[in-house]
C-alpha atoms as a PDB file:
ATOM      1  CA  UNK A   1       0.000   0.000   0.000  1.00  0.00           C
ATOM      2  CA  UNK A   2       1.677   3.612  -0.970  1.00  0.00           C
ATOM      3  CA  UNK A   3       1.376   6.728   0.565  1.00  0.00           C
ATOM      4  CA  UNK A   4      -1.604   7.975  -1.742  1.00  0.00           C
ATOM      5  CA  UNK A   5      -4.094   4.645  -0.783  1.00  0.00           C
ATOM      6  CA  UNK A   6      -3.403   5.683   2.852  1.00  0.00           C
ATOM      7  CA  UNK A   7      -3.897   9.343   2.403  1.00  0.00           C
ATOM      8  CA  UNK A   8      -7.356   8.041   0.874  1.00  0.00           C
ATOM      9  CA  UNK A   9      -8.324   5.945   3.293  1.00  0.00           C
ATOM     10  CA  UNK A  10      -7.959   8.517   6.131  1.00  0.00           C
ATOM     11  CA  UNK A  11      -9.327  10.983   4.060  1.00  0.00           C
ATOM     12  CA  UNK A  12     -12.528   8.614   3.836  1.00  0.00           C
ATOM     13  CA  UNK A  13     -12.280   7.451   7.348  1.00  0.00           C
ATOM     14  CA  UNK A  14     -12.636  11.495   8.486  1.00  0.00           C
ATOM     15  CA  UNK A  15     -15.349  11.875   6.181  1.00  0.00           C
ATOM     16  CA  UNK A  16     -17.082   9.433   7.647  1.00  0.00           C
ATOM     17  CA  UNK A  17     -16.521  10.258  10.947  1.00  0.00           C
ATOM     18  CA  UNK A  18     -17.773  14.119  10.216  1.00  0.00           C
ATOM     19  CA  UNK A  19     -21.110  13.014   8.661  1.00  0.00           C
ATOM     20  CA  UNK A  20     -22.216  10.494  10.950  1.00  0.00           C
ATOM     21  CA  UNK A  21     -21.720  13.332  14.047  1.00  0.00           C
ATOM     22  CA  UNK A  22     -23.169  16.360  12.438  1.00  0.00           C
ATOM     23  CA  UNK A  23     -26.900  17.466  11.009  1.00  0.00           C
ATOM     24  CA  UNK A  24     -26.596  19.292   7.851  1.00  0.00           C
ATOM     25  CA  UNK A  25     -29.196  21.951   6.590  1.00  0.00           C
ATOM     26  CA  UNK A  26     -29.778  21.166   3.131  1.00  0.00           C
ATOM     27  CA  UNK A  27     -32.002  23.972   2.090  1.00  0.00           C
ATOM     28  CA  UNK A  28     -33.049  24.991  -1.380  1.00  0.00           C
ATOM     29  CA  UNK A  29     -33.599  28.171  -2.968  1.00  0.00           C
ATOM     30  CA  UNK A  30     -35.153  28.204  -6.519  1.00  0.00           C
ATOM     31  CA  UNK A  31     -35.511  31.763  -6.445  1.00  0.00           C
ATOM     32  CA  UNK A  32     -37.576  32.477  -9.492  1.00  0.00           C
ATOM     33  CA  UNK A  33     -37.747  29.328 -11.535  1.00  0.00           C
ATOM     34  CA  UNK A  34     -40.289  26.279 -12.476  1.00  0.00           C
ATOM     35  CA  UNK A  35     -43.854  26.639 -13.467  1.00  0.00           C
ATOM     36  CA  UNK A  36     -46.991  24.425 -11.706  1.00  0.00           C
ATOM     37  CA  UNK A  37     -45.787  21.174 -13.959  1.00  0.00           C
ATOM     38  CA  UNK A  38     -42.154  21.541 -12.850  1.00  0.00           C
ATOM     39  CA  UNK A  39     -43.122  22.085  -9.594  1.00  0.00           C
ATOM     40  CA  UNK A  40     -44.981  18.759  -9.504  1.00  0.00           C
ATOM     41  CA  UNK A  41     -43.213  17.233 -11.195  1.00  0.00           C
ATOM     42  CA  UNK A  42     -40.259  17.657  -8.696  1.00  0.00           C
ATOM     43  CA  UNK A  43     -42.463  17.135  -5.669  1.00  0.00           C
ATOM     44  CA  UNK A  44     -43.045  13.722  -7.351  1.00  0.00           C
ATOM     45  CA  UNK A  45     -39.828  12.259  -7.270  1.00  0.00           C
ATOM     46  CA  UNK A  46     -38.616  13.947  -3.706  1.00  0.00           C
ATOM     47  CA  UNK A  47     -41.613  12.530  -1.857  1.00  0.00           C
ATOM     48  CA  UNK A  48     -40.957   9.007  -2.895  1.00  0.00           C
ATOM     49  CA  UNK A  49     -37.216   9.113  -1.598  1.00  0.00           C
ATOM     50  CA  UNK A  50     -36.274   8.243   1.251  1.00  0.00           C
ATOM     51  CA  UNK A  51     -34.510  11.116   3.009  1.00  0.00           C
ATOM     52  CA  UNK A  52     -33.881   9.731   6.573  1.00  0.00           C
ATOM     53  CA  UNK A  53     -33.590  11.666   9.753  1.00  0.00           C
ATOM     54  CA  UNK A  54     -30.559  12.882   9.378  1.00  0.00           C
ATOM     55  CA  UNK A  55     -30.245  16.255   8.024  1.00  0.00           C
ATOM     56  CA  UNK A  56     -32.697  19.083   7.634  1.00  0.00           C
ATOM     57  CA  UNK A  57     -34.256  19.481   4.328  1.00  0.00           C
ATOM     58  CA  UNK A  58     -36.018  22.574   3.402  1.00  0.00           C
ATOM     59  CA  UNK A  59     -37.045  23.753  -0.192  1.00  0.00           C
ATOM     60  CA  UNK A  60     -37.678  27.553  -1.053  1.00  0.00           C
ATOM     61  CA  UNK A  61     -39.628  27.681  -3.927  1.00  0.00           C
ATOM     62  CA  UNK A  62     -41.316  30.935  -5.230  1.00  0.00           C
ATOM     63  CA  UNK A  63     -44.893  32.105  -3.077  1.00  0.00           C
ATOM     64  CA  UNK A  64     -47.015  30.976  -5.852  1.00  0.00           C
ATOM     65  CA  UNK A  65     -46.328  27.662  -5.860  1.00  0.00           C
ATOM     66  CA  UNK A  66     -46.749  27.088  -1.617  1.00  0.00           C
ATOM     67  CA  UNK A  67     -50.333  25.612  -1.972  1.00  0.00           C
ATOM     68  CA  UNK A  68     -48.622  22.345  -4.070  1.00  0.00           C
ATOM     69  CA  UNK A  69     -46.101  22.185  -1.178  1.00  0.00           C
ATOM     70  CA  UNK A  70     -49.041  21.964   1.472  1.00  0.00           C
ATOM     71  CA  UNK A  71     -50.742  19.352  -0.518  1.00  0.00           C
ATOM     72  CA  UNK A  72     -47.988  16.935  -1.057  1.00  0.00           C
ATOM     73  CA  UNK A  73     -45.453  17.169   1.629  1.00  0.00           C
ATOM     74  CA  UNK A  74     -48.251  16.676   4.422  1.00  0.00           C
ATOM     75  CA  UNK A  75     -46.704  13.746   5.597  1.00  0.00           C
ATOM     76  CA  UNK A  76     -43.334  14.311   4.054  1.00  0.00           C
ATOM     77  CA  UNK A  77     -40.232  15.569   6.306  1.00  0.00           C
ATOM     78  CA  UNK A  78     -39.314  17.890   3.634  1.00  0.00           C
ATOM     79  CA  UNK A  79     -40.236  20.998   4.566  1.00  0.00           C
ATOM     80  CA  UNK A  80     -40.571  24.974   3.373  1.00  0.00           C
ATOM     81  CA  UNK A  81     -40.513  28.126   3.201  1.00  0.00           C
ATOM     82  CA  UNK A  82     -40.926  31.557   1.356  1.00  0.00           C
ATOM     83  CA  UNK A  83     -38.207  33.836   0.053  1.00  0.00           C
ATOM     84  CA  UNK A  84     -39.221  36.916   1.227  1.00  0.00           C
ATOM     85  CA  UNK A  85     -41.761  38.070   3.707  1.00  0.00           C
ATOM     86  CA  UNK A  86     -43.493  41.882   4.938  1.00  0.00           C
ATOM     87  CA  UNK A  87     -43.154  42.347   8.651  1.00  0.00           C
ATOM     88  CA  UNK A  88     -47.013  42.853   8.794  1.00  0.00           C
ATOM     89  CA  UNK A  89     -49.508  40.969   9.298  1.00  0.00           C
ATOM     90  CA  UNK A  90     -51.887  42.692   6.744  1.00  0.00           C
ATOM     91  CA  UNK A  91     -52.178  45.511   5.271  1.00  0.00           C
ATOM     92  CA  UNK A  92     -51.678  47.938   1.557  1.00  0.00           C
ATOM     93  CA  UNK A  93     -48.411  46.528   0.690  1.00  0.00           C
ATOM     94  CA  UNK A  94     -48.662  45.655  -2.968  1.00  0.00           C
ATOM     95  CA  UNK A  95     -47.034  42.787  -4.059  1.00  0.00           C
ATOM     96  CA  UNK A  96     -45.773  41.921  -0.878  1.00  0.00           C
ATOM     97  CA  UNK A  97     -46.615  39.064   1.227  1.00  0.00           C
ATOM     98  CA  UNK A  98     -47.008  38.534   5.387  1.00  0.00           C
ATOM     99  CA  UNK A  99     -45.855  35.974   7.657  1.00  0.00           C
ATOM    100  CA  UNK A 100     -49.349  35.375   8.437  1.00  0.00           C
ATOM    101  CA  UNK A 101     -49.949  34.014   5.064  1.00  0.00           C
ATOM    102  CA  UNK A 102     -46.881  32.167   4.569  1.00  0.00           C
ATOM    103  CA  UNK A 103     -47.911  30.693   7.715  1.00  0.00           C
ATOM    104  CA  UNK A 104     -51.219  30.081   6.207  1.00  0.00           C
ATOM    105  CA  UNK A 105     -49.609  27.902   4.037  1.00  0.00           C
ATOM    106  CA  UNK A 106     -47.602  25.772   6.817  1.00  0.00           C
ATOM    107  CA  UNK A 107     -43.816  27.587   5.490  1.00  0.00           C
ATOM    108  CA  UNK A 108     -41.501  27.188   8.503  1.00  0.00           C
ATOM    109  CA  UNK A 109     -38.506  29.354   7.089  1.00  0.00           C
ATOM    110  CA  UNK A 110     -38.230  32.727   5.044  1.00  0.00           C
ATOM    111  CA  UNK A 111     -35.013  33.687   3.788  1.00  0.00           C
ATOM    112  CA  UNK A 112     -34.319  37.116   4.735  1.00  0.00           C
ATOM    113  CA  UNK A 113     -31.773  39.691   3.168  1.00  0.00           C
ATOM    114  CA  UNK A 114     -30.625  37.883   0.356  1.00  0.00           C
ATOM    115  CA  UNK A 115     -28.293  39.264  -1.920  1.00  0.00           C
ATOM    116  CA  UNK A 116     -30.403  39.582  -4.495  1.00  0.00           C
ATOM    117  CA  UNK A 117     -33.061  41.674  -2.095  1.00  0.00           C
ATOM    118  CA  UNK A 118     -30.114  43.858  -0.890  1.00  0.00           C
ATOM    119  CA  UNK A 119     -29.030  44.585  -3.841  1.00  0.00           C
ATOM    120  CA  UNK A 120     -31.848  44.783  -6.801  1.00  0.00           C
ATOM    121  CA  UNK A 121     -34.842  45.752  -4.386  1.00  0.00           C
ATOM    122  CA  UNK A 122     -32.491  47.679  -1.840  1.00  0.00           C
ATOM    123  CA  UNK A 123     -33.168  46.448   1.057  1.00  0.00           C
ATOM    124  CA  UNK A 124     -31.312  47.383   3.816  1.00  0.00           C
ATOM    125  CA  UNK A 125     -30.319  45.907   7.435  1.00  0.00           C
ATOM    126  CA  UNK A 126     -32.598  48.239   9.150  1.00  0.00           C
ATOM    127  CA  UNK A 127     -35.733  46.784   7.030  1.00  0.00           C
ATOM    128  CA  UNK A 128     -34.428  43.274   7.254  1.00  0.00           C
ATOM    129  CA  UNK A 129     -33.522  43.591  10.541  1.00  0.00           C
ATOM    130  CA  UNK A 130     -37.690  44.532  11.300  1.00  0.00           C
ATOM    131  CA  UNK A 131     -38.022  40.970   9.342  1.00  0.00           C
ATOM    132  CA  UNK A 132     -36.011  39.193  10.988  1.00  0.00           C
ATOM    133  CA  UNK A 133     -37.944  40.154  14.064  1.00  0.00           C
ATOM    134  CA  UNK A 134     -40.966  39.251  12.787  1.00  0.00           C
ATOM    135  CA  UNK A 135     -40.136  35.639  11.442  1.00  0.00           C
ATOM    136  CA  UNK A 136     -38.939  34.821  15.272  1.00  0.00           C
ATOM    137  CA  UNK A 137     -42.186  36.053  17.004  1.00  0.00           C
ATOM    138  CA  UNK A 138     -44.326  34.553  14.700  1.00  0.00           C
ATOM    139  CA  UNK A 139     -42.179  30.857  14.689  1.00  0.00           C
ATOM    140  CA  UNK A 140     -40.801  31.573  11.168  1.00  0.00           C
ATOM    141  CA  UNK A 141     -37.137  30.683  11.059  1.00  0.00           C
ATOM    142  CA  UNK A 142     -35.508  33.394   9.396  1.00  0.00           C
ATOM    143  CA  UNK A 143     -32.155  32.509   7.049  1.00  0.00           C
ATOM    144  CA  UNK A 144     -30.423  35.618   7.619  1.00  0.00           C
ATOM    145  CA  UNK A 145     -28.386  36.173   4.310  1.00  0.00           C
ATOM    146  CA  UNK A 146     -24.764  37.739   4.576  1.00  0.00           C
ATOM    147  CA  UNK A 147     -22.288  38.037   2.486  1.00  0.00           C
ATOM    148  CA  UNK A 148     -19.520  40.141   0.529  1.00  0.00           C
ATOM    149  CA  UNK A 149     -18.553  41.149  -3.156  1.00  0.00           C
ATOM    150  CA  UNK A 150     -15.469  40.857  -5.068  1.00  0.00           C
ATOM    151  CA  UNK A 151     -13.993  44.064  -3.915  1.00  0.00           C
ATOM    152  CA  UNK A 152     -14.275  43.338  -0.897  1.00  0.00           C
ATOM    153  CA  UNK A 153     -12.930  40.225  -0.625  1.00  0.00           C
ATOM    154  CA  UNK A 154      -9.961  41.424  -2.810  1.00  0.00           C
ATOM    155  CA  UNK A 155      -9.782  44.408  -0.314  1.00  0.00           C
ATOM    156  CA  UNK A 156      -9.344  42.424   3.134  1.00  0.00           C
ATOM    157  CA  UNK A 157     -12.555  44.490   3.856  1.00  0.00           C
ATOM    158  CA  UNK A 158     -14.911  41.643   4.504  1.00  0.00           C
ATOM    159  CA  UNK A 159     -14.614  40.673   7.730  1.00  0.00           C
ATOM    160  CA  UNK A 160     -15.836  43.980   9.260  1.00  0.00           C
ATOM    161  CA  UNK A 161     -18.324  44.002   6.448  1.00  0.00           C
ATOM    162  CA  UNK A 162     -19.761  41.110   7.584  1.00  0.00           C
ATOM    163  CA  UNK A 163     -19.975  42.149  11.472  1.00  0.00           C
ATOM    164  CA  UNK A 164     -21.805  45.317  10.085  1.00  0.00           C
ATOM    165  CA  UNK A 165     -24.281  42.753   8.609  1.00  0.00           C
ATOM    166  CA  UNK A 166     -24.880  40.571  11.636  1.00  0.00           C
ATOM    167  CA  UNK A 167     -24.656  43.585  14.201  1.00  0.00           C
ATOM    168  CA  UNK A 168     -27.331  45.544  12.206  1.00  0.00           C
ATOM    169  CA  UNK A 169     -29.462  42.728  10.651  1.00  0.00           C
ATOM    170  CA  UNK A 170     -30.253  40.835  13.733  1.00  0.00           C
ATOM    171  CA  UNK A 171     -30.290  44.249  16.162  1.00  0.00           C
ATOM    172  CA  UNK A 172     -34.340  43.258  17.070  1.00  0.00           C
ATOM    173  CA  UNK A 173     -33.746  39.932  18.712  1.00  0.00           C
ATOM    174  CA  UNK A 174     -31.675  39.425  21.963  1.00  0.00           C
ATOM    175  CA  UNK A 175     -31.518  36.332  24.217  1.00  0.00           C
ATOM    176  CA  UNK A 176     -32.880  32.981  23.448  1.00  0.00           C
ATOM    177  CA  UNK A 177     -34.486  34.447  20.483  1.00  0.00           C
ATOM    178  CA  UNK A 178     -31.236  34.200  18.641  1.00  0.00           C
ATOM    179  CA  UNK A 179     -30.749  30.690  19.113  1.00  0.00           C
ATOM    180  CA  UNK A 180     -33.748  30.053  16.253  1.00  0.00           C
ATOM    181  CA  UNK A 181     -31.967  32.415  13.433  1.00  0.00           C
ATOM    182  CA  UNK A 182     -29.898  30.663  10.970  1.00  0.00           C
ATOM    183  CA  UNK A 183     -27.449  32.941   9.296  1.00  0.00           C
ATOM    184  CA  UNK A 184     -26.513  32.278   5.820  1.00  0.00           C
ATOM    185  CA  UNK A 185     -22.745  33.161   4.556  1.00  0.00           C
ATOM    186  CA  UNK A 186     -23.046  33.973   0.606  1.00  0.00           C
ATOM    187  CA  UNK A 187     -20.458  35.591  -0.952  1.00  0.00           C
ATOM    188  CA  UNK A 188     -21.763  37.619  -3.761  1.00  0.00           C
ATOM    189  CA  UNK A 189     -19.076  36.691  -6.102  1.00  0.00           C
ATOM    190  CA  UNK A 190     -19.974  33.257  -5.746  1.00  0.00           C
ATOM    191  CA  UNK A 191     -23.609  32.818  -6.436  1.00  0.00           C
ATOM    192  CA  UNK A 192     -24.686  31.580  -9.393  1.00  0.00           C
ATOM    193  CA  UNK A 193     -21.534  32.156 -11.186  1.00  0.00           C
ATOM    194  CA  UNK A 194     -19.900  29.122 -11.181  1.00  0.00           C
ATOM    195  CA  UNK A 195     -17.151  30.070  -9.398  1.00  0.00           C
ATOM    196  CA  UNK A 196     -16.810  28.654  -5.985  1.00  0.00           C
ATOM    197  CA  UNK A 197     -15.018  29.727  -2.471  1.00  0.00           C
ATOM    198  CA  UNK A 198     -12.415  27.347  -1.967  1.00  0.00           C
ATOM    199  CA  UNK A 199     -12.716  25.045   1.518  1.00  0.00           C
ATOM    200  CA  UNK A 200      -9.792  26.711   2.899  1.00  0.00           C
ATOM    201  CA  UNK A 201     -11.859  30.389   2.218  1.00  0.00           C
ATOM    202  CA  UNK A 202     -15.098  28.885   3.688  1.00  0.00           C
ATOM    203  CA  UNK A 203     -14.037  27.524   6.491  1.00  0.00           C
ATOM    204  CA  UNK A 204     -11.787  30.861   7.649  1.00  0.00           C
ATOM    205  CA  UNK A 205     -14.909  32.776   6.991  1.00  0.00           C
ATOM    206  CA  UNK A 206     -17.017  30.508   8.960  1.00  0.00           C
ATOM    207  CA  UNK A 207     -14.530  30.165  12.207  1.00  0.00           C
ATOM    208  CA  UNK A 208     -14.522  34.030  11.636  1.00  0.00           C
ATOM    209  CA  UNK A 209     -18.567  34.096  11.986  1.00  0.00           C
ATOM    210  CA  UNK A 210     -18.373  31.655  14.423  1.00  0.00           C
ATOM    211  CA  UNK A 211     -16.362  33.169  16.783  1.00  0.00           C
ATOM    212  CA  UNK A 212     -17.938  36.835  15.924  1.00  0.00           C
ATOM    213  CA  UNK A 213     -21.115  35.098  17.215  1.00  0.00           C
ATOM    214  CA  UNK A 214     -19.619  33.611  20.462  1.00  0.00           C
ATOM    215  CA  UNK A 215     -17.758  37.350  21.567  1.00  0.00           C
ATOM    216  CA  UNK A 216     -20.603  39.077  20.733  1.00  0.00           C
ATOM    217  CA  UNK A 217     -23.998  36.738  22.205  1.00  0.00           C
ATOM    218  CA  UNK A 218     -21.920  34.333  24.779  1.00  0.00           C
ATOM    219  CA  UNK A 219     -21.184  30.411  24.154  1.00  0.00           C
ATOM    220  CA  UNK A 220     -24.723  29.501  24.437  1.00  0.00           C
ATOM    221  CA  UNK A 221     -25.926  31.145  22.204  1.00  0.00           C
ATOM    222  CA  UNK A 222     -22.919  31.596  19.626  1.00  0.00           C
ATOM    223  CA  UNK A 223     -21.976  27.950  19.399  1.00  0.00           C
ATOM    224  CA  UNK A 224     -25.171  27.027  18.289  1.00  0.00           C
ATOM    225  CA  UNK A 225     -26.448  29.156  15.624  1.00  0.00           C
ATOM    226  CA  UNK A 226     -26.392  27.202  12.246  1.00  0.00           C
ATOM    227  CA  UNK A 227     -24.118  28.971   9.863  1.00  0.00           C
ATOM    228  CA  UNK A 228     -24.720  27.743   6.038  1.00  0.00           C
ATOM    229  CA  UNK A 229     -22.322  28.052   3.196  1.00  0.00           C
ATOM    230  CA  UNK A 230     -24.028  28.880  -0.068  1.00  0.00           C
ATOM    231  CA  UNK A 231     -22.104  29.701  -3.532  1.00  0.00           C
ATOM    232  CA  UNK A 232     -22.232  27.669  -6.567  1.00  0.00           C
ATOM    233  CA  UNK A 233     -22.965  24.630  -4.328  1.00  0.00           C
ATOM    234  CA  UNK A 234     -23.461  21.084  -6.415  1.00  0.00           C
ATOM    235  CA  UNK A 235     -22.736  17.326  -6.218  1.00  0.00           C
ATOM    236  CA  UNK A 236     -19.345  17.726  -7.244  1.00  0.00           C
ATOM    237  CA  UNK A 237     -17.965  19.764  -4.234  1.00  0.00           C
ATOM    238  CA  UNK A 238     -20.542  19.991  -0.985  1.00  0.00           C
ATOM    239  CA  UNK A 239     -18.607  16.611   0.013  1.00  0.00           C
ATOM    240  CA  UNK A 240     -15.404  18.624   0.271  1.00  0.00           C
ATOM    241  CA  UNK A 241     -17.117  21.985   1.580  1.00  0.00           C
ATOM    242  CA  UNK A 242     -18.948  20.258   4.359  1.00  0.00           C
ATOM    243  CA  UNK A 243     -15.695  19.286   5.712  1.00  0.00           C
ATOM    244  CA  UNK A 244     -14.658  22.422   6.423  1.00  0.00           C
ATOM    245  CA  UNK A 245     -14.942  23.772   9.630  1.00  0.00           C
ATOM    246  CA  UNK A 246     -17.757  25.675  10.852  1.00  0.00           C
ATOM    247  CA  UNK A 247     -20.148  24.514   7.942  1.00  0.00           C
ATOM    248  CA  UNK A 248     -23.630  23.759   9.508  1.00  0.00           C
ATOM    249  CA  UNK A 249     -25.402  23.231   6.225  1.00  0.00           C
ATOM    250  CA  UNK A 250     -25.596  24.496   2.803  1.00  0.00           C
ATOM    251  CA  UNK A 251     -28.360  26.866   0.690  1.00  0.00           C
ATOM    252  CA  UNK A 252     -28.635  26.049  -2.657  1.00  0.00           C
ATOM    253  CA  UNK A 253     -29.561  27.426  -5.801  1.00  0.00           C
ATOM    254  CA  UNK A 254     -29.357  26.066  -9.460  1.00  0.00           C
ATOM    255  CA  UNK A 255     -28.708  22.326  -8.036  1.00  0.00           C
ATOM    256  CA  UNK A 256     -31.606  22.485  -6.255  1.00  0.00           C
ATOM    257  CA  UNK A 257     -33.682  22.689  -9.455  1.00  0.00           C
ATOM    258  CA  UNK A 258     -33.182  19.242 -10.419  1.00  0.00           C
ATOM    259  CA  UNK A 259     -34.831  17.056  -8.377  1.00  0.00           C
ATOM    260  CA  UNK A 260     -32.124  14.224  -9.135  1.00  0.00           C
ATOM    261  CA  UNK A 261     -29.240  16.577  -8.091  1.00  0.00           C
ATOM    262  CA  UNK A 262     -31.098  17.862  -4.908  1.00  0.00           C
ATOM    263  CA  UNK A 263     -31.290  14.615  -3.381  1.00  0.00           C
ATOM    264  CA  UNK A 264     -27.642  13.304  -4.117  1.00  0.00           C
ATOM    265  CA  UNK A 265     -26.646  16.407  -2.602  1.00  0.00           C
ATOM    266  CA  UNK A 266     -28.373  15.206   0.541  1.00  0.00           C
ATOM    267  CA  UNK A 267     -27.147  11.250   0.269  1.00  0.00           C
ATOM    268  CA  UNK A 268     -23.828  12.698   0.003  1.00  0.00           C
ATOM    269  CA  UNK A 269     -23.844  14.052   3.530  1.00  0.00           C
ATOM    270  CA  UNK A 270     -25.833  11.010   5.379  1.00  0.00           C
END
């Protein structure tokens, strides 16, 4: 036996060891994708797999399509959530939509301050900060997006970026309360362009988040906040990027379109 067959087998032997100890959120994000037959279609093959107990699954899909999601998944352990939510209960708010409906609907989670809401609908971390809020009082997880561009990350600017983020984004809820938000670490430079943070990157970022978390809301609290890694995410690498350190899960976009590629994902981390 040479060096490399050893290398391997302790290589698979840690793998192995780090998936059967840890939970993984695997939670979807298709964004604005898939019409009713796709939908169904999808729903189809998911329900009849057998997804264990393991890790947390969660698909996003967009508002329209929730009332297929309350239909089929009644008795599924898949569950859902919307991707983007009014902190009011009612009211003249075109377009929007409350956590009282998505509630309506049985969604669980909301993603809240995605890139893509920060940036092309400008929200900003004292309205997602009101959302947050409102997710945890009304038992909606919020997935609190953060996340830095290019410039920043080329700049060495990112880690106080991201403190800005977390400090001003989750400024409504203290105590307990924090212990049910998940954060979500994004960089903007890698979503949906192919190009993906290396392990080593992810996992410094992560320790850095992790141990932001711990200074700033105490070891009960800090330790066990989910932090998920999201970026160009597929069946090719979330093996190797949920062995880096400080990875609690994963939210995905394009790979969680395809219902085939969605649950090998989740196979690969049981």
């Amino acid at each position: 036996m040479d060096v490399k067959e050893i290398r391997e087998i302790i290589r698979k032997e840690l793998v192995e060891g780090i998936l059967q100890t840890q939970d993984f959120y695997v939670v979807g994000n298709w964004k604005m994708y898939k019409n009713k037959h796709e939908v169904i279609s999808f729903l189809d093959k998911v329900i009849s797999h057998d997804f264990k107990e393991k890790n947390h699954i969660v698909i996003i899909p967009p508002f329209s399509y929730l009332y297929l999601f309350e239909e089929r998944l009644r008795y599924s352990k898949i569950e859902y959530g919307v991707q983007n939510l009014y902190p009011k209960d009612e009211g003249a708010y075109t377009g929007e939509i409350s956590y009282r409906q998505a509630l309506d609907f049985g969604a669980r989670y909301a993603i809240v301050g995605h890139s893509e809401r920060r940036n092309i609908f400008n929200e900003d971390n004292s309205l997602l900060s009101e959302k947050v809020s409102a997710c945890i009082k009304n038992n909606i997880k919020p997935i609190f997006c953060i996340g830095e561009d290019l410039n920043k990350r080329q700049n060495n600017d990112y880690h106080d970026f991201l403190i800005s983020q977390i400090r001003e984004g989750l400024s409504l809820v203290s105590g307990k309360d924090l212990q049910r938000v998940i954060i979500a670490y994004e960089p903007i430079w890698a979503i949906g362009t192919g190009v993906n943070a290396t392990p080593a990157q992810v996992e410094e970022t992560h320790m850095f988040i992790r141990n932001f978390l711990i200074q700033e809301y105490g070891d009960e609290t800090g330790k066990v906040i989910p932090i998920l890694y999201g970026g160009s995410v597929k069946p090719a690498n979330v093996l190797e990027l949920a062995l880096a350190d400080g990875v609690s899960g994963f939210l995905i976009g394009g790979a969680s379109l395809d219902a085939d590629s969605f649950i090998e994902i989740n196979n690969k981390l049981n």
